[in-house]
Protein backbone atom coordinates (compact mmCIF):
# COMPACT_ATOMS: atom_id res chain seq x y z
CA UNK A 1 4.97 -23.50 -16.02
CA UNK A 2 7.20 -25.38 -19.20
CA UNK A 3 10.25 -24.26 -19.57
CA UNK A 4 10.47 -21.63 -21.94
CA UNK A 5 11.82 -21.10 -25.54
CA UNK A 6 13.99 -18.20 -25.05
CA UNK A 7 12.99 -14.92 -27.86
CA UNK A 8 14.67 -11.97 -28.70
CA UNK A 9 14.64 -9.46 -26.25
CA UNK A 10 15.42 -5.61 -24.93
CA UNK A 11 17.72 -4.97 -22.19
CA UNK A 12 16.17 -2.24 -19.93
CA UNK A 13 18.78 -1.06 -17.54
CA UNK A 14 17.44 0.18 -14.36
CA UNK A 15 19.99 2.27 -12.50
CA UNK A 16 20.15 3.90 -9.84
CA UNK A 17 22.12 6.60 -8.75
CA UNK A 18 23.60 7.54 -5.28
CA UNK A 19 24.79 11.09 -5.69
CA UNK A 20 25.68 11.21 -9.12
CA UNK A 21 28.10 8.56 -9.07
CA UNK A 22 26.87 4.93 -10.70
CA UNK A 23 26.28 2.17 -8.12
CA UNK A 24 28.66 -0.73 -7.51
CA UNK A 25 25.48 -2.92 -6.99
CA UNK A 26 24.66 -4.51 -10.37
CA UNK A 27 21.48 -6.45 -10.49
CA UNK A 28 20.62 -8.96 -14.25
CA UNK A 29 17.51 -10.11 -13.70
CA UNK A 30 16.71 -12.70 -17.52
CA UNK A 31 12.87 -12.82 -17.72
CA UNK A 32 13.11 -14.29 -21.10
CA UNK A 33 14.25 -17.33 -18.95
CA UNK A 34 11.30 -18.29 -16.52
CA UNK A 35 11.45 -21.96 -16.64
CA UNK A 36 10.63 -23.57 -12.95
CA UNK A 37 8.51 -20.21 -11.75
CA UNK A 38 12.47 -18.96 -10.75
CA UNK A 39 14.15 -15.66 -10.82
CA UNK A 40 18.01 -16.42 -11.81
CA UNK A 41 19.71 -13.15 -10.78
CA UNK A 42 23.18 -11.90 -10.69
CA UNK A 43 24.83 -9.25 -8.82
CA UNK A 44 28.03 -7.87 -9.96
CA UNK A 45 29.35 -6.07 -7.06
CA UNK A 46 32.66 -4.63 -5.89
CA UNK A 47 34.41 -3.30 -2.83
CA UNK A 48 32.43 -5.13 -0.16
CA UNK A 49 34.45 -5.50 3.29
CA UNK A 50 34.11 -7.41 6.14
CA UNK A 51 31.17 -5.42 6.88
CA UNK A 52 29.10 -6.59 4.27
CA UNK A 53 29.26 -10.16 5.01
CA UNK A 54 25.67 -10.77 5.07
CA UNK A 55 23.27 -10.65 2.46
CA UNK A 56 19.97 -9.82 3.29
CA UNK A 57 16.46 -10.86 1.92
CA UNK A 58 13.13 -9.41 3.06
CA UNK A 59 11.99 -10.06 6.16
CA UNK A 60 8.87 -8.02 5.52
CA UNK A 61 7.93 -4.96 3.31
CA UNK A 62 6.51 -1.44 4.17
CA UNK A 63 2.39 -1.28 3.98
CA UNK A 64 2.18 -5.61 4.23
CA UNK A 65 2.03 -5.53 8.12
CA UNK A 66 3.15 -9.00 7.63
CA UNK A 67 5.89 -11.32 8.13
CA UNK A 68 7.15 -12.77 4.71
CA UNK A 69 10.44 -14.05 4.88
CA UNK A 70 11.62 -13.92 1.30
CA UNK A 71 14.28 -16.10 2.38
CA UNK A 72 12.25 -19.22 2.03
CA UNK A 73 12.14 -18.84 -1.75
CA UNK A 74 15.86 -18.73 -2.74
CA UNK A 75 16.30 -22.05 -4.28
CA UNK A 76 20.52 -21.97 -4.84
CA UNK A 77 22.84 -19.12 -3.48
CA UNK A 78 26.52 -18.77 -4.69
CA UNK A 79 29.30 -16.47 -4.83
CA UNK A 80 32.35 -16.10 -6.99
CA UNK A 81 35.66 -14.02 -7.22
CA UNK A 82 37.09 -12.07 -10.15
CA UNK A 83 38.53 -15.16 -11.53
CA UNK A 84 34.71 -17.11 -11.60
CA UNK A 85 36.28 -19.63 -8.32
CA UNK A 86 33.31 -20.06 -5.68
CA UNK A 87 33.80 -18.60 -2.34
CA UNK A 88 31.99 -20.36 0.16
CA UNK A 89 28.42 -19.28 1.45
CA UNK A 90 26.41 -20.43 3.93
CA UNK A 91 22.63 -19.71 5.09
CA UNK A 92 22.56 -18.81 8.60
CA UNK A 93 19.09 -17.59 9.27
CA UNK A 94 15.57 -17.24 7.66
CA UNK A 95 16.42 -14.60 5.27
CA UNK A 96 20.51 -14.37 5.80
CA UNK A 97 23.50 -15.81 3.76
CA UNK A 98 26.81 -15.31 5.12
CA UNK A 99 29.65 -14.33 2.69
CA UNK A 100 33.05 -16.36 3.99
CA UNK A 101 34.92 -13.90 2.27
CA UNK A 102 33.17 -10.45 0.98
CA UNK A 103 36.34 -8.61 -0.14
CA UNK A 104 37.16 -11.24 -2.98
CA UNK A 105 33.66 -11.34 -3.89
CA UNK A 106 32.57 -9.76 -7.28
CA UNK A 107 29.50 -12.02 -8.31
CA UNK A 108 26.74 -13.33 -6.68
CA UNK A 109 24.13 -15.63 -8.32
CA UNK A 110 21.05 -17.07 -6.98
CA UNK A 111 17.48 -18.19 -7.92
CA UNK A 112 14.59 -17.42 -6.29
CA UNK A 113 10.86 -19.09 -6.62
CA UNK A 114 7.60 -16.30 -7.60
CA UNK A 115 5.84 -16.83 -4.50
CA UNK A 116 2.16 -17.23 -6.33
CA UNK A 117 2.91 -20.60 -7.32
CA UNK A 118 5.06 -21.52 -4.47
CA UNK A 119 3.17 -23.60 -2.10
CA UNK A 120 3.60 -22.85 1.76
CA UNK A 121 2.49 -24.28 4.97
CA UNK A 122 2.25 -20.72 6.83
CA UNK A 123 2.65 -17.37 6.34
CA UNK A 124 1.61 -16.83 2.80
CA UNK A 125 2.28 -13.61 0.63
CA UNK A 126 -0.42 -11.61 -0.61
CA UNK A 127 -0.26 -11.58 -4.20
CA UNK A 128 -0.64 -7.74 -4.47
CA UNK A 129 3.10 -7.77 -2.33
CA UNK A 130 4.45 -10.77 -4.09
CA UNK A 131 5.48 -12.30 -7.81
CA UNK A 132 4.37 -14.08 -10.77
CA UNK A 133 5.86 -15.54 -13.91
CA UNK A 134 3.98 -16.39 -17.21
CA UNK A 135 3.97 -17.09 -20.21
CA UNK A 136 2.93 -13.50 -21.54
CA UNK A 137 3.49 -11.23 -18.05
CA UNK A 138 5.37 -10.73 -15.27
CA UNK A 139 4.57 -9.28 -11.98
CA UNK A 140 7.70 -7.83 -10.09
CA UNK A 141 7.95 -6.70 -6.42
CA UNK A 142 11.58 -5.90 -5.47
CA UNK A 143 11.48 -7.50 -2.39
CA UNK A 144 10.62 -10.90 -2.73
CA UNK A 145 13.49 -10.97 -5.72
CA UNK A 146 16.44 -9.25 -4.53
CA UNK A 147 18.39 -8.36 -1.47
CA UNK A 148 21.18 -6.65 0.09
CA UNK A 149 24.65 -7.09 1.53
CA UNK A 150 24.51 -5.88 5.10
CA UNK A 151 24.98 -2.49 5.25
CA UNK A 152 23.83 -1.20 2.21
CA UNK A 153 20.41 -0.69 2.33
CA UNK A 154 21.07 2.96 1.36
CA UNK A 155 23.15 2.26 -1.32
CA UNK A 156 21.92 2.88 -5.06
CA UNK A 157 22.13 0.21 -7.62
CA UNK A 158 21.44 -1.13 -10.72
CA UNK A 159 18.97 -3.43 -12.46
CA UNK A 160 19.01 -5.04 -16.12
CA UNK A 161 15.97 -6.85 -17.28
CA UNK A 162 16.15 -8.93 -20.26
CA UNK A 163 12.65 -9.60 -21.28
CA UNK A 164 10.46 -10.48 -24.70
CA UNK A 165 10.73 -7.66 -27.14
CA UNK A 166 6.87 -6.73 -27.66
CA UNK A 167 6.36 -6.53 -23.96
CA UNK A 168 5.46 -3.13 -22.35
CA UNK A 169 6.66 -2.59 -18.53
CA UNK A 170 4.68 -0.60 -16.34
CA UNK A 171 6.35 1.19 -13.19
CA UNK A 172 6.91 4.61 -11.12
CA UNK A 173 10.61 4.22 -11.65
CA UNK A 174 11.49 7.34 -13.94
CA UNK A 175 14.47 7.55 -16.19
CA UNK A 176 18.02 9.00 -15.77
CA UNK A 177 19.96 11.20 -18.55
CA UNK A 178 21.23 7.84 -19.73
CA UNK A 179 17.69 6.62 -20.91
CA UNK A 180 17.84 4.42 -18.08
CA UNK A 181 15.44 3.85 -14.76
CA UNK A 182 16.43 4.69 -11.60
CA UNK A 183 15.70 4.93 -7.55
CA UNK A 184 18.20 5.89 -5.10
CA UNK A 185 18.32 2.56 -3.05
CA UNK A 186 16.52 -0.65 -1.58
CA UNK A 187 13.63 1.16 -0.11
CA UNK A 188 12.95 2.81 -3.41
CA UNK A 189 13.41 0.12 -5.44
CA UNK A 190 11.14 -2.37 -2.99
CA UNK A 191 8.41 0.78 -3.46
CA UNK A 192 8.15 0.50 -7.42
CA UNK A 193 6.86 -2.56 -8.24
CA UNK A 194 7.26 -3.73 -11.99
CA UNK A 195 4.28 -4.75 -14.64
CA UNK A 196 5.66 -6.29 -17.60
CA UNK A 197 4.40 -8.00 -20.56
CA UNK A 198 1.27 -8.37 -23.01
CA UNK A 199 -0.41 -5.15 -21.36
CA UNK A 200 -2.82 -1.99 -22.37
CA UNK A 201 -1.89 1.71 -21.29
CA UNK A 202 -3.84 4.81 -21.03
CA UNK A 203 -2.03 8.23 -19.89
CA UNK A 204 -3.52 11.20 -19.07
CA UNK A 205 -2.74 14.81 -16.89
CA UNK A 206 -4.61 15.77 -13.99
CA UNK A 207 -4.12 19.22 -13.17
CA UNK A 208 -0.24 19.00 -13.76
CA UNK A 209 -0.12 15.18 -12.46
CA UNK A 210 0.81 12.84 -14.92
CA UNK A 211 -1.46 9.56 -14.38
CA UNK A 212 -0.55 6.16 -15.85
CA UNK A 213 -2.50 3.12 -16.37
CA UNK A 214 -0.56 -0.61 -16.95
CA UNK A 215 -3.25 -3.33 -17.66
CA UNK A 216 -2.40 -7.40 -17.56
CA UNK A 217 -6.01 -8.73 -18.49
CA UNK A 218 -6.08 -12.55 -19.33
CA UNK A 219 -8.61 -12.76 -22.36
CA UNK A 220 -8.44 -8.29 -23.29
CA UNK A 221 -12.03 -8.30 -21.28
CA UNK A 222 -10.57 -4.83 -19.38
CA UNK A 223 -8.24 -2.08 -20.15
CA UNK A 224 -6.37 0.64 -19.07
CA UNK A 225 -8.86 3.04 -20.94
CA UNK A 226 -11.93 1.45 -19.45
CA UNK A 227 -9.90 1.53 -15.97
CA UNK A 228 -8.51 5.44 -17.11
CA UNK A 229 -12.36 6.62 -17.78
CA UNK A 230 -13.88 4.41 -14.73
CA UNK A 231 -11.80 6.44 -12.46
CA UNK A 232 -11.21 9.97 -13.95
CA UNK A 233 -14.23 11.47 -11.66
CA UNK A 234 -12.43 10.27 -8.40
CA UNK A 235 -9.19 11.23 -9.89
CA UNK A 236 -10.72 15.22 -10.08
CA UNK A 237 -12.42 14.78 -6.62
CA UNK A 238 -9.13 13.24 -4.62
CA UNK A 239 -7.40 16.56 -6.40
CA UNK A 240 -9.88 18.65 -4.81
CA UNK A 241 -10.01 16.91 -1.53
CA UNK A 242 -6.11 16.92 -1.05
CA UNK A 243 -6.05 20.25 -2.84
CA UNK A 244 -3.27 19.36 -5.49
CA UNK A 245 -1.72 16.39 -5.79
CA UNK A 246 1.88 16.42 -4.21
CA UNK A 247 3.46 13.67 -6.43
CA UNK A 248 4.68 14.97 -10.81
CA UNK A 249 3.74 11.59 -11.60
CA UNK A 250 1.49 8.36 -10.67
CA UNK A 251 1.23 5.11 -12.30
CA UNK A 252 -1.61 2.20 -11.35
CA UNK A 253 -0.91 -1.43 -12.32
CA UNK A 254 -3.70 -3.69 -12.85
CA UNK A 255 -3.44 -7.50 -13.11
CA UNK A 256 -6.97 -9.18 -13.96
CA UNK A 257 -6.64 -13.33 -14.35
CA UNK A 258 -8.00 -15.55 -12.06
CA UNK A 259 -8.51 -14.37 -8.33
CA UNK A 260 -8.89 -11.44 -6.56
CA UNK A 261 -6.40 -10.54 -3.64
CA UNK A 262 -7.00 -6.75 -3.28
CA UNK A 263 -4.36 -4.02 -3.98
CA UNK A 264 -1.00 -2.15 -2.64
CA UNK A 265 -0.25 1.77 -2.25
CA UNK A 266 3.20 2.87 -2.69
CA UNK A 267 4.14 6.50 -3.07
CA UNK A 268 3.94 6.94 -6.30
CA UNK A 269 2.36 3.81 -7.33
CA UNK A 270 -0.23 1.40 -6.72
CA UNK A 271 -0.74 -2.32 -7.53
CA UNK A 272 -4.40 -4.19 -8.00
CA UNK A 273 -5.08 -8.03 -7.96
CA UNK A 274 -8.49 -8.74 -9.64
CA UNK A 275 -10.33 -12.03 -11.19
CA UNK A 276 -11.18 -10.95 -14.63
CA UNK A 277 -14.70 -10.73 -15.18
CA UNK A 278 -16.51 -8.84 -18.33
CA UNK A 279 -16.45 -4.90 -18.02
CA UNK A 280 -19.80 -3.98 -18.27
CA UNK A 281 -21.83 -0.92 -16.97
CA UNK A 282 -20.62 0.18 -13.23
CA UNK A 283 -17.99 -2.41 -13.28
CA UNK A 284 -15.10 -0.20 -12.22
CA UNK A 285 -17.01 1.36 -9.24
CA UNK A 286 -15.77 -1.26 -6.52
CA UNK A 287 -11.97 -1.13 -8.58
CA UNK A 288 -12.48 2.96 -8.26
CA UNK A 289 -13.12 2.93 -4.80
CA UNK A 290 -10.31 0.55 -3.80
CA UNK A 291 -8.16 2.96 -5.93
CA UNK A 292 -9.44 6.04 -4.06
CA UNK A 293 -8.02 4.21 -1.30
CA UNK A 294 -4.48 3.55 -2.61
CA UNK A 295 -4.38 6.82 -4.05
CA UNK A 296 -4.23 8.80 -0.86
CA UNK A 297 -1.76 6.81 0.15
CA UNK A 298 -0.12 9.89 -1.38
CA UNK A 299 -0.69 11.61 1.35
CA UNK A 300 -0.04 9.18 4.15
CA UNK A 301 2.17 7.22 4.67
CA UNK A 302 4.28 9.31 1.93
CA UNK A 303 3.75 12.76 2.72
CA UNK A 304 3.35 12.11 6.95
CA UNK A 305 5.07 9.09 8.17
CA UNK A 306 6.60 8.02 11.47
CA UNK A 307 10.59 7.51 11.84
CA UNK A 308 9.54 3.80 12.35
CA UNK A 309 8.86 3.59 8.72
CA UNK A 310 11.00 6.68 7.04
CA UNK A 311 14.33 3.64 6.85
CA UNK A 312 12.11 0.90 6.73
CA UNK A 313 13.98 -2.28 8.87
CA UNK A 314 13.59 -5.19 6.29
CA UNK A 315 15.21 -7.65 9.10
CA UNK A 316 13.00 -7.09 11.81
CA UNK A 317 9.63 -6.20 11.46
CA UNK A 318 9.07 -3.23 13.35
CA UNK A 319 5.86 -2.01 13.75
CA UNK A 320 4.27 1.59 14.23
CA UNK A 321 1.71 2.64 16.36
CA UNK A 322 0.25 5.16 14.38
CA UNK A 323 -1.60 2.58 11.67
CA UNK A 324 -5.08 4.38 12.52
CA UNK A 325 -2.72 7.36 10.61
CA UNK A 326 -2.11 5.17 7.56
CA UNK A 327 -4.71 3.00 7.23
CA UNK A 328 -7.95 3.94 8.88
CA UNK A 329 -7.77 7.82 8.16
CA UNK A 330 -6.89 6.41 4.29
CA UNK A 331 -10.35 4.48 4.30
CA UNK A 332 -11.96 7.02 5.72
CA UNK A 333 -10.56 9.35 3.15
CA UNK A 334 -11.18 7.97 0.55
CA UNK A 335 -14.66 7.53 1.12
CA UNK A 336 -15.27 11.09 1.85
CA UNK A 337 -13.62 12.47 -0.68
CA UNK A 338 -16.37 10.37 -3.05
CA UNK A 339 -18.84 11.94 -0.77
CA UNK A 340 -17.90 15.12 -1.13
CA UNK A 341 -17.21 14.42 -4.64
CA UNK A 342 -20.57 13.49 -5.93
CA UNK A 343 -19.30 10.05 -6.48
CA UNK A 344 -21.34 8.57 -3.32
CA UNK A 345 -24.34 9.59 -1.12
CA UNK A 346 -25.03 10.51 2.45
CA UNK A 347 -27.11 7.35 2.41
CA UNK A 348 -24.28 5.24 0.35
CA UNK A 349 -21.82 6.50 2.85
CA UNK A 350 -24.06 5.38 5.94
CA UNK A 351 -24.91 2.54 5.03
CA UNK A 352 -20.81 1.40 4.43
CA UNK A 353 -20.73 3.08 8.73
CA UNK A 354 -23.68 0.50 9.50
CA UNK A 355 -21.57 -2.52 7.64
CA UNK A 356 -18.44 -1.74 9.05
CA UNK A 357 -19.97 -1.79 12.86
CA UNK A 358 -21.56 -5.32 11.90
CA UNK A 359 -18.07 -6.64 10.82
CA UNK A 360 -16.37 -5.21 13.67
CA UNK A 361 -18.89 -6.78 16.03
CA UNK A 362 -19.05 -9.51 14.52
CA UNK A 363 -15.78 -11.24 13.73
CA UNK A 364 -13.20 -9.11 15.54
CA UNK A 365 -12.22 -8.90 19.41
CA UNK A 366 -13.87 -6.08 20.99
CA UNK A 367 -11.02 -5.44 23.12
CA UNK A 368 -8.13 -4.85 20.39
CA UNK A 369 -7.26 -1.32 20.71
CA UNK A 370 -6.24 0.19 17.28
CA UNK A 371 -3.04 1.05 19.14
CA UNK A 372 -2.39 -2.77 20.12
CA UNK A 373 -3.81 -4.11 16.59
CA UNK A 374 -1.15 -2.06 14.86
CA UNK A 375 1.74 -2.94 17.57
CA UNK A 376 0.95 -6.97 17.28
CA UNK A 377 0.32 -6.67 13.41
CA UNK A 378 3.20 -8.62 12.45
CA UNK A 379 1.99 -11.54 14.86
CA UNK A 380 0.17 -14.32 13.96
CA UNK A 381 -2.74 -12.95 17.02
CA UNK A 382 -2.36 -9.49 14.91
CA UNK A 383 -3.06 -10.67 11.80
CA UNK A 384 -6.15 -12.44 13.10
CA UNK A 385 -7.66 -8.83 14.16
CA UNK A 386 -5.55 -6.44 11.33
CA UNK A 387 -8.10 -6.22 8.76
CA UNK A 388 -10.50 -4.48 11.49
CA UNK A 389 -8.25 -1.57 11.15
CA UNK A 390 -10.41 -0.78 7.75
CA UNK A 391 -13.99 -1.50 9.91
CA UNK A 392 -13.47 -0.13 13.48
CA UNK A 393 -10.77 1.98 12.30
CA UNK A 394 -13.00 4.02 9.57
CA UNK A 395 -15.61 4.46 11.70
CA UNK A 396 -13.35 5.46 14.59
CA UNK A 397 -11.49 8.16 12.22
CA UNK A 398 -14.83 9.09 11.21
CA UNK A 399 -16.04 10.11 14.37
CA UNK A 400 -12.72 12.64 14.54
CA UNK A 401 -13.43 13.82 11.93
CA UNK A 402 -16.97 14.85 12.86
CA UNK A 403 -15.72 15.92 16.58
CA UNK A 404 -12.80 18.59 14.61
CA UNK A 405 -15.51 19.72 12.02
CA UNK A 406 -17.83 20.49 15.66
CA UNK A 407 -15.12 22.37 17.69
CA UNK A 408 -14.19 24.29 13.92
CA UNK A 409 -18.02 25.50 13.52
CA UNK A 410 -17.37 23.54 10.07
CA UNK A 411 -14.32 24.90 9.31
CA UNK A 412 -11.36 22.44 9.91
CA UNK A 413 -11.89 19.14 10.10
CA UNK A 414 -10.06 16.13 9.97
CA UNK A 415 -8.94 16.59 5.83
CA UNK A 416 -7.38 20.53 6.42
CA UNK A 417 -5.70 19.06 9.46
CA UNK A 418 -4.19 16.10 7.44
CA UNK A 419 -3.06 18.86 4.72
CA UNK A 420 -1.73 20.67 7.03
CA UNK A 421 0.54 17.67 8.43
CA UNK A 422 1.07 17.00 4.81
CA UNK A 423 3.40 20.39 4.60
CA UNK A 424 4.49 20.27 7.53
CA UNK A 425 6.34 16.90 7.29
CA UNK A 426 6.56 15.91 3.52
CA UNK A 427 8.00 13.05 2.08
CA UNK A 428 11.69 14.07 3.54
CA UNK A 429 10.77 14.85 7.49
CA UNK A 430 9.24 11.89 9.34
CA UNK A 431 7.39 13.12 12.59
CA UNK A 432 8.68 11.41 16.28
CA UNK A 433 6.33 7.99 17.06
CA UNK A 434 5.94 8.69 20.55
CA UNK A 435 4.86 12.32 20.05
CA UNK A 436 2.68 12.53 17.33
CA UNK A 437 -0.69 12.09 19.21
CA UNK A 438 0.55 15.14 21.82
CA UNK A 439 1.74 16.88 18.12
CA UNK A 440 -2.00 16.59 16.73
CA UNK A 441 -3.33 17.50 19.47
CA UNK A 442 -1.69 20.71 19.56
CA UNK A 443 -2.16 21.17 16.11
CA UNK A 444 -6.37 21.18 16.82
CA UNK A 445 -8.05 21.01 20.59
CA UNK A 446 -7.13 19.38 24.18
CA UNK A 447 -11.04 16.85 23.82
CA UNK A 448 -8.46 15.32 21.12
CA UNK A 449 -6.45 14.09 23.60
CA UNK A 450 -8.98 12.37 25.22
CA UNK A 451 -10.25 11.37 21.81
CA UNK A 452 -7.49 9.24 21.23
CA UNK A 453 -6.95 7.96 24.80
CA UNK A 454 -10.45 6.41 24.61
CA UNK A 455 -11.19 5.08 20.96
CA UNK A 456 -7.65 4.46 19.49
CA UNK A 457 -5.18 3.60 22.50
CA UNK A 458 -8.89 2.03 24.57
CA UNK A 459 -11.63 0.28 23.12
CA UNK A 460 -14.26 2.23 24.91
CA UNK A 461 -17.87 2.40 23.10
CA UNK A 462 -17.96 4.87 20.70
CA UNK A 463 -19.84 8.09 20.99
CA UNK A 464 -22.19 7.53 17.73
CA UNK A 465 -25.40 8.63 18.63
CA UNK A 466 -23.89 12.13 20.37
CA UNK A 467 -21.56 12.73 17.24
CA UNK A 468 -23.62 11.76 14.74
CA UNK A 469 -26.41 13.67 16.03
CA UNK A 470 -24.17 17.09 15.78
CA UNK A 471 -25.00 16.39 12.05
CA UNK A 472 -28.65 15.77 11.90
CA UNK A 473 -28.12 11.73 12.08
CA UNK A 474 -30.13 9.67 13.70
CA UNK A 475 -27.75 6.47 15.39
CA UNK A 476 -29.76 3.39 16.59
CA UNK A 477 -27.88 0.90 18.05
CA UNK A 478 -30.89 -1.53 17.59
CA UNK A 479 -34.15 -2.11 16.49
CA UNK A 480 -37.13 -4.71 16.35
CA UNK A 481 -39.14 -5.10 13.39
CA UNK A 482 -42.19 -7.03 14.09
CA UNK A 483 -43.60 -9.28 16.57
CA UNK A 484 -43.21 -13.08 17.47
CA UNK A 485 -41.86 -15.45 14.97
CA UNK A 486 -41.63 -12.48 12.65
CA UNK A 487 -39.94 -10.41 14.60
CA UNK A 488 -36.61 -9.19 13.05
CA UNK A 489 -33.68 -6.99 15.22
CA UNK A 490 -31.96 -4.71 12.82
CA UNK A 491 -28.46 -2.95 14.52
CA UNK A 492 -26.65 -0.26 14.21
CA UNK A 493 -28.80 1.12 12.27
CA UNK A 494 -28.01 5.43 10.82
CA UNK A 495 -31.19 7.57 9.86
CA UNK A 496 -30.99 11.13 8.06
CA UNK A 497 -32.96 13.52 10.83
CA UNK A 498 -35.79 15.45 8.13
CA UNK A 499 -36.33 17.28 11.03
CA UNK A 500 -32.44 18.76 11.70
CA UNK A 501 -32.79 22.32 13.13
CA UNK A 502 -30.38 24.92 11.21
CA UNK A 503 -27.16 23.88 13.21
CA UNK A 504 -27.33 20.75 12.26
CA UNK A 505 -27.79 20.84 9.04
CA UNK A 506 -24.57 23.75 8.49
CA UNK A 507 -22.45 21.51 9.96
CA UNK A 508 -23.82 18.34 7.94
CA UNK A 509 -23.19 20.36 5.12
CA UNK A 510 -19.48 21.24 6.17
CA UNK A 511 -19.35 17.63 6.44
CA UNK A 512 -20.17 16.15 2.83
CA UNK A 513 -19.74 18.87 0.58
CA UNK A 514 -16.58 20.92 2.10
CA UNK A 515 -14.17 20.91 -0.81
């Protein structure tokens, strides 16, 4: 980017509280200034001790399952006393500067590269999790711009960004009694990412949830009321299938220029990275479905989470075992709750089974457990097999499903249990790591247990012809088409039974239509 001619501007403060009391962490963050790709920020701060001599950037960040080190993109680090003298600093690990003397300390100031344009050797950001400077927009992830002095992860602060007057900002971040936003500390503020600049906006209220819709399109081709009207019939089936939405208020971000990198679930937000591409009929159906996805994120990891993940550790990565939980029952979610919907078919839904089998079979290594994929996921060997967790995993969470909706008669399968868990924990109560599969299986029937001995913590073959079968579906784990040179071998291969006998067919419809 050139530098920039600096315009007028608004100041948005940010704050945010800690019991009622204003934070003594002051974050200025000048976006009107975004010459080199940088980030110049400055924290006003006071009363640090000896304890705080450390501040901390990301290591990582909840939902990446991916080692980032933020630290590599801090490009000067200083720190000053009352008086503007420098104390010394010094960098003494990836993502660590030490503070010679925190008590005198009242400023910090640093810069910090966006990591899209930041070239790296390894371990590259997604650009869903990461940040972007331009001319008209700015993407903003807390994580990869500011950090923490040791110790005060919990603590609330404050954040000013000066930007270009006609910009709009899109986040979850609500506002205090001041006028101001706010979040009660690091983990908050690293789970409400930011959408500034020349976007469109759509707002509307489903069944007492307030939904919002940013949109950053590069040439206007898309906006947040084509987005808002694409997905307002999965909106009103993900209400039905999580029966209300626990969350006031939810706000999507959308970013459409020049690649597509997927998206990013937050609590009560969710992030999208799309090439731009003319909006024409059906042309929010794949963007729907990845939102259906994030969505019900709402539900897990927000509403049932592990205390691996309630104080996320930015310095470590720390992994949880239970990423079948978050990610694989999400997938699987939010594909049935299309299904069930009217938003997808029996045979739309089959034939996703039959391609995530190929792509599991295919590319992946047959003996990654979802237990060890989730426990190595930070790893560069994890990463290699992660993204199976959506293929393997589905159709693993899948088959639970089916095998609860059998022992229920149709009655409680794998969504009511979810709900359940859902009130049971909520946002506030994290459930123990190494008791949660003994916990759900008390919460449904003792085959569980050896449901998730076998297929999540083993890699045994799947039971897909017996399970599928309880619902009048025919599994084939191969087929020849043909003879000779013609011949053709089709696998894994799902076939609607016409000839289902009256069981079957109950519990098929328990399956896809029980809302």
């Amino acid at each position: 980017m050139k530098k920039l001619i600096t315009t007028t501007y608004t100041l948005i403060g940010i704050v945010l509280l800690s019991f009622g009391q204003q934070a003594n962490l002051n974050y200025s963050i000048n976006l009107n200034d975004r010459s080199n790709d940088e980030f110049k920020v400055i924290l006003t701060v006071d009363g640090l001790t000896d304890e705080n001599n450390i501040y901390q950037f990301a290591a990582t960040a909840p939902g990446t399952y991916q080692t980032m080190n933020i630290g590599r993109f801090v490009r000067s680090f200083k720190a000053y006393d009352k008086k503007g003298r420098e104390i010394a600093t010094e960098k003494v690990g990836d993502n660590q500067w030490k503070l010679s003397n925190p008590k005198k300390i009242t400023k910090l100031e640093y810069t910090i590269a966006e990591t899209w344009d930041t070239s790296l050797d390894e371990m590259p950001i997604y650009k869903m999790c990461g940040t972007s400077m331009e001319d008209d927009h700015v993407l903003f992830n807390a994580h990869c711009v500011i950090g923490y002095p040791q110790d005060m992860q919990s603590e609330a602060l404050t954040l000013n960004l000066a930007y270009p007057e006609k910009w709009q900002i899109g986040t979850a971040l609500s506002k205090n009694e001041t006028g101001a936003y706010y979040a009660k500390n690091f983990d908050h503020a690293v789970d409400s990412p930011i959408l500034l600049g020349r976007l469109s906006s759509a707002k509307a209220d489903f069944n007492g949830t307030d939904i919002e819709l940013y949109t950053y399109s590069k040439t206007d081709k898309i906006t947040s009321a084509d987005l808002l009207e694409s997905m307002s019939a999965m909106l009103e089936a993900a209400h039905k299938f999580v029966v209300n939405f626990p969350v006031d208020r939810y706000t999507f971000l959308f970013h459409f220029e020049d690649v597509s990198a997927g998206a990013w679930e937050h609590s009560y937000s969710s992030e999208y990275i799309y090439k731009e591409a003319d909006y024409i009929n059906g042309g929010g159906a794949k963007i729907t479905s990845t939102a259906a996805h994030e969505f019900f994120h709402i539900i897990t990891p927000l509403n049932i989470h592990s205390e691996v993940i309630e104080k996320f550790n930015f310095v470590t990565p720390t992994p949880s075992k239970h990423l079948w939980l978050y990610e694989a029952t999400t997938e699987w979610a939010s594909d049935m709750m299309q299904v069930r919907g009217g938003l997808m078919t029996l045979d739309d839904l089959l034939s996703q089974l039959s391609t995530k089998l190929k792509v599991d079979a295919t590319y992946f290594d047959p003996n990654y457990s979802l237990v060890k994929l989730a426990e190595t996921s930070f790893t560069a060997e994890g990463q290699k097999q992660y993204s199976n967790i959506y293929y393997r995993g589905a159709v693993v969470i899948n088959l639970l499903d089916l095998l609860l909706l059998d022992k229920s008669n149709g009655k409680r399968g794998l969504r009511e249990v979810v709900n359940e868990l859902s009130k049971k924990y909520g946002p506030d109560h994290a459930f123990p790591e190494t008791k949660f599969f003994d916990i759900f299986t008390e919460m449904t029937y003792p085959e569980v247990a050896d449901f998730f001995a076998r297929y999540i913590m083993d890699t045994q073959p799947l039971p897909l012809k017996e399970y599928y079968d309880k619902v009048g579906v025919n599994f084939i784990s191969e087929r020849t088409i043909g003879e000779g040179e013609d011949a053709e071998t089709k696998k894994f291969i799902f076939e609607i039974n016409p000839d289902a006998n009256e069981k079957q067919l109950a519990l098929r419809k328990a399956w896809t239509t029980n809302l």
